[in-house]
N, C-alpha and C. Protein backbone atom coordinates (compact mmCIF):
# COMPACT_ATOMS: atom_id res chain seq x y z
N UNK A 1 -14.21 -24.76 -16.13
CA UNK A 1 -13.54 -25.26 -14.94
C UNK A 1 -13.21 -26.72 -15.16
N UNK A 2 -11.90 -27.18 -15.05
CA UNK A 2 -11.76 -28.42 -14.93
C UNK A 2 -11.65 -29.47 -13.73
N UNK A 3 -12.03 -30.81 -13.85
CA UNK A 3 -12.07 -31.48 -12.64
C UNK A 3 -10.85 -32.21 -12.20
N UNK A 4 -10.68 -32.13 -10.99
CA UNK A 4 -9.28 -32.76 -10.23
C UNK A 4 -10.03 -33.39 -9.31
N UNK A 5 -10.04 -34.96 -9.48
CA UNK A 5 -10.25 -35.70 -8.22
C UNK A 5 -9.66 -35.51 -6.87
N UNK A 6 -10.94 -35.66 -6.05
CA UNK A 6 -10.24 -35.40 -4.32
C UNK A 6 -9.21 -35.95 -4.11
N UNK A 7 -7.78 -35.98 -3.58
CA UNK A 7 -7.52 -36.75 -3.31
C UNK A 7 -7.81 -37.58 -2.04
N UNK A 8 -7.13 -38.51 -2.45
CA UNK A 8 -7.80 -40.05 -1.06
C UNK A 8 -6.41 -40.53 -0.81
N UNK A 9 -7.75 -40.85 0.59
CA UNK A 9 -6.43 -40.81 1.81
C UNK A 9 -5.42 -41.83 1.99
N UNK A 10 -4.05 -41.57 2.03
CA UNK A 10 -2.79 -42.49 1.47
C UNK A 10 -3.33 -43.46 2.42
N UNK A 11 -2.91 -45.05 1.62
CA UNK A 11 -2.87 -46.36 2.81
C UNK A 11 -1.84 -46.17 3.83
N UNK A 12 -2.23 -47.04 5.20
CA UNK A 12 -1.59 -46.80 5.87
C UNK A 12 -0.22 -48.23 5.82
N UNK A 13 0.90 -47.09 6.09
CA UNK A 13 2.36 -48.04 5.75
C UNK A 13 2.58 -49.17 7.07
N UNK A 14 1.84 -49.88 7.39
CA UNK A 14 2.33 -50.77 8.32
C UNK A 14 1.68 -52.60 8.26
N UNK A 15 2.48 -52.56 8.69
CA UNK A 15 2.24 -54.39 8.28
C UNK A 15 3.78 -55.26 8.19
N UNK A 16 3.65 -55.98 7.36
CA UNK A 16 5.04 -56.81 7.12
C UNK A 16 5.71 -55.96 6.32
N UNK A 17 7.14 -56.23 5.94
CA UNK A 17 7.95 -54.80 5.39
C UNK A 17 7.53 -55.11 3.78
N UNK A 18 6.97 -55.95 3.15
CA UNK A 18 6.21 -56.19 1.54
C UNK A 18 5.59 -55.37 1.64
N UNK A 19 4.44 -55.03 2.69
CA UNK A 19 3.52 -54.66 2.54
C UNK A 19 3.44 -52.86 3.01
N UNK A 20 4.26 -52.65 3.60
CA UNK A 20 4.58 -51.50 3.76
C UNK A 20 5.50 -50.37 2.62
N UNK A 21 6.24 -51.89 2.00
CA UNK A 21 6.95 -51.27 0.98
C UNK A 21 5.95 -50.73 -0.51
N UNK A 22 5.06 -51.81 -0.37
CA UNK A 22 3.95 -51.44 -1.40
C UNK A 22 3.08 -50.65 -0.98
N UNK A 23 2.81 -50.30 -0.37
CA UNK A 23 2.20 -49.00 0.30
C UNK A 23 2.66 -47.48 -0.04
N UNK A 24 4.06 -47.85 0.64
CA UNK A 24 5.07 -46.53 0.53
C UNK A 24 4.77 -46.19 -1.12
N UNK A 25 5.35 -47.30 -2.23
CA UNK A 25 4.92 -47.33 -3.60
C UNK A 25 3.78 -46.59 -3.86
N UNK A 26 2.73 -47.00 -3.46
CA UNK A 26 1.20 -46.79 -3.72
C UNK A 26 0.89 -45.09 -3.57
N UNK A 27 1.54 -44.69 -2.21
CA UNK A 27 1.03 -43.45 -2.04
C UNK A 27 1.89 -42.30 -2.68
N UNK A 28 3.30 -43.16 -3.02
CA UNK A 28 4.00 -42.04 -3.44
C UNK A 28 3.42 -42.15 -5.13
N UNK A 29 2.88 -43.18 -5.66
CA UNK A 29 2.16 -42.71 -7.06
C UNK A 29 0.84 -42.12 -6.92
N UNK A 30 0.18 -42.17 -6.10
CA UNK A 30 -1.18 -41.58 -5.92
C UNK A 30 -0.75 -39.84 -5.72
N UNK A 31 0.67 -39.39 -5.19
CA UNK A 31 1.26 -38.22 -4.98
C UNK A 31 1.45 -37.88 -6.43
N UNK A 32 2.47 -38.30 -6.82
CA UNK A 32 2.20 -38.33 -8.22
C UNK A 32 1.40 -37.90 -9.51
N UNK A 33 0.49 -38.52 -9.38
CA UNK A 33 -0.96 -38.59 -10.48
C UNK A 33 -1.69 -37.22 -9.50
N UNK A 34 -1.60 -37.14 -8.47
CA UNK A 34 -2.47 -35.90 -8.13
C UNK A 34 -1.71 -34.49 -8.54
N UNK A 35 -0.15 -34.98 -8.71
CA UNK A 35 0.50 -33.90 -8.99
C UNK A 35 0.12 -33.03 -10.66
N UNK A 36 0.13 -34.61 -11.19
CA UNK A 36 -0.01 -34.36 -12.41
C UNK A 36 -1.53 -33.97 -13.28
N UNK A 37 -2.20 -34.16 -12.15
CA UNK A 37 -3.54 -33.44 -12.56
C UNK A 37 -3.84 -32.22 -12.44
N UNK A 38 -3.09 -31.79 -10.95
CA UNK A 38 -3.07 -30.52 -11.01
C UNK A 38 -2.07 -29.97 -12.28
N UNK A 39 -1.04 -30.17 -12.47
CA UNK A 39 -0.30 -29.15 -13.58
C UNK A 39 -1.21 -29.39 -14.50
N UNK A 40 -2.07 -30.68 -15.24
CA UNK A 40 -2.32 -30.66 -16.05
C UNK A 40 -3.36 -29.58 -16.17
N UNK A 41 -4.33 -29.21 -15.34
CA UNK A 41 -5.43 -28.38 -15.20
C UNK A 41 -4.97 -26.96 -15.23
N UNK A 42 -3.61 -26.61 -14.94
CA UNK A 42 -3.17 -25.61 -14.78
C UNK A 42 -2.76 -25.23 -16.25
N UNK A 43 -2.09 -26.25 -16.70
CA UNK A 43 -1.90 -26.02 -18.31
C UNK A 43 -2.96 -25.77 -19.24
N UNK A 44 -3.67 -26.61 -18.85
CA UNK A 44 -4.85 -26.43 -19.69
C UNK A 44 -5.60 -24.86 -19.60
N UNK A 45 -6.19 -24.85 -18.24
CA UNK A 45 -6.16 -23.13 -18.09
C UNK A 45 -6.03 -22.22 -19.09
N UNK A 46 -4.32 -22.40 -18.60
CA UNK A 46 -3.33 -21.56 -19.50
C UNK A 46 -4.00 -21.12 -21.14
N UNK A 47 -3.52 -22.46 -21.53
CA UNK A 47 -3.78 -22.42 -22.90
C UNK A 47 -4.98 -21.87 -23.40
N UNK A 48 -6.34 -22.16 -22.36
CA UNK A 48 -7.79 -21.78 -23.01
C UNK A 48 -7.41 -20.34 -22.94
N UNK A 49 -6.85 -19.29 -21.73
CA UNK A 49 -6.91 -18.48 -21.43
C UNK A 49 -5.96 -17.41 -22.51
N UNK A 50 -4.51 -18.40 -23.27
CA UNK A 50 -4.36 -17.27 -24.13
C UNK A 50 -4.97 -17.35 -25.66
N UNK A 51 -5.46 -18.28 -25.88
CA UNK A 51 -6.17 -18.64 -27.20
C UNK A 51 -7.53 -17.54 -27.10
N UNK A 52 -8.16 -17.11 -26.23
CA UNK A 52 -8.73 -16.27 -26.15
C UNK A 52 -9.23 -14.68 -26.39
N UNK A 53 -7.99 -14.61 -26.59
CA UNK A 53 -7.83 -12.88 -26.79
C UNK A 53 -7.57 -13.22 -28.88
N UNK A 54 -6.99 -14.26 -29.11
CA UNK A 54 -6.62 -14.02 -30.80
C UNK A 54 -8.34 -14.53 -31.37
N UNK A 55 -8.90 -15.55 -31.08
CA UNK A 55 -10.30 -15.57 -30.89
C UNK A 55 -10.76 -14.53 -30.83
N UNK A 56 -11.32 -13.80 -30.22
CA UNK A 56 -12.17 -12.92 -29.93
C UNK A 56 -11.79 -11.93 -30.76
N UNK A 57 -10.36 -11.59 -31.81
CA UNK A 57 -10.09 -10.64 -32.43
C UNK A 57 -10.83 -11.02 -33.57
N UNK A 58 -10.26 -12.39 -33.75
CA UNK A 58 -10.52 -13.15 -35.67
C UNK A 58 -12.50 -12.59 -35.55
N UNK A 59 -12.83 -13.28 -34.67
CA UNK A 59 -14.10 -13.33 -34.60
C UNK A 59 -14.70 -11.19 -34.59
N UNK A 60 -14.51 -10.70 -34.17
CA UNK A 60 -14.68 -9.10 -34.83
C UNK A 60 -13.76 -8.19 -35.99
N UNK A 61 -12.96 -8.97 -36.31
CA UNK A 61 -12.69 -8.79 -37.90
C UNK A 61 -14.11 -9.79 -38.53
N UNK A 62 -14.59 -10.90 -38.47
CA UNK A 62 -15.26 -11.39 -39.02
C UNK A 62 -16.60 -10.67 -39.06
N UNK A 63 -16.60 -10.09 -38.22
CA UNK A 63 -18.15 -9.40 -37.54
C UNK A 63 -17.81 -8.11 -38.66
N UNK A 64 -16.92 -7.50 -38.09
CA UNK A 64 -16.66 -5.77 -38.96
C UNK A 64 -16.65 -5.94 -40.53
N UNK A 65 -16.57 -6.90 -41.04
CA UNK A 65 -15.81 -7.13 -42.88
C UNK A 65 -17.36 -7.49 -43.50
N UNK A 66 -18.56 -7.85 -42.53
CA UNK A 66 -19.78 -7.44 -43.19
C UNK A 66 -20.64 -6.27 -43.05
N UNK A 67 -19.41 -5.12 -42.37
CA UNK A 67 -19.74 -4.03 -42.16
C UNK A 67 -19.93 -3.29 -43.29
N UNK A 68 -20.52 -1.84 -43.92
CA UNK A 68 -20.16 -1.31 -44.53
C UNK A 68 -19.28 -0.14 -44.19
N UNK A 69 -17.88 -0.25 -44.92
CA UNK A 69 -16.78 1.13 -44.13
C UNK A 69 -17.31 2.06 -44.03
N UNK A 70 -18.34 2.74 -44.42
CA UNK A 70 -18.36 4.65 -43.78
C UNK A 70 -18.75 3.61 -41.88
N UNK A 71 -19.75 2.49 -41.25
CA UNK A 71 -19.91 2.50 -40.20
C UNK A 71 -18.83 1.87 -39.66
N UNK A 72 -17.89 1.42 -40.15
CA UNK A 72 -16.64 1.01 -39.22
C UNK A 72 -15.74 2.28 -38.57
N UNK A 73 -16.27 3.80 -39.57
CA UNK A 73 -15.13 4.69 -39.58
C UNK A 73 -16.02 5.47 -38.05
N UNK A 74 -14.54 6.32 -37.79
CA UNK A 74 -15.10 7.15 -36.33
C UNK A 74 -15.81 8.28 -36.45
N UNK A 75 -16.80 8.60 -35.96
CA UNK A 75 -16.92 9.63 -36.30
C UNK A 75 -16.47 10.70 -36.32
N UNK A 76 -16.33 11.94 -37.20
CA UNK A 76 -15.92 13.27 -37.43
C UNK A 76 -15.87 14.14 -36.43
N UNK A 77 -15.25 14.62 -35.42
CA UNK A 77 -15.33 15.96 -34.86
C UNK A 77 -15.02 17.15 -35.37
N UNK A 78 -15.94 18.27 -34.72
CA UNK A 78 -16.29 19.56 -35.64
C UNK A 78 -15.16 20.47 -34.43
């Protein structure tokens, strides 16, 4: 599971128009960076989630190849 900070709560836009304008600034990058944590977590996901299945193959070819073949084979029905 990956972590995404809470977000926090935008400043409030009022005051002199500097200060509102840097505000407006402030929260629309704090929008931003929260945006981008989420995709990033989502990507990431992603990626663990399809690397997974070729993993888990390599790794039982690795397991089976210190098998000896008659126990890899199926058994015979009569």
């Amino acid at each position: 599971m990956h972590w995404i900070p809470a977000a926090s709560t935008p400043m409030t836009e009022k005051g002199p128009l500097e200060v509102q304008r840097a505000a407006h600034a402030f929260n629309a990058m704090q929008a931003r960076i929260q945006s981008y944590l989420r995709e990033r977590a989502q990507i990431l996901a992603s990626i663990s989630h399809d690397l997974q299945t070729p993993i888990t193959r390599m790794k039982l070819r690795v397991e089976m190849a210190g098998e000896p073949e008659t126990s890899r084979q199926a058994p015979e029905r009569s």
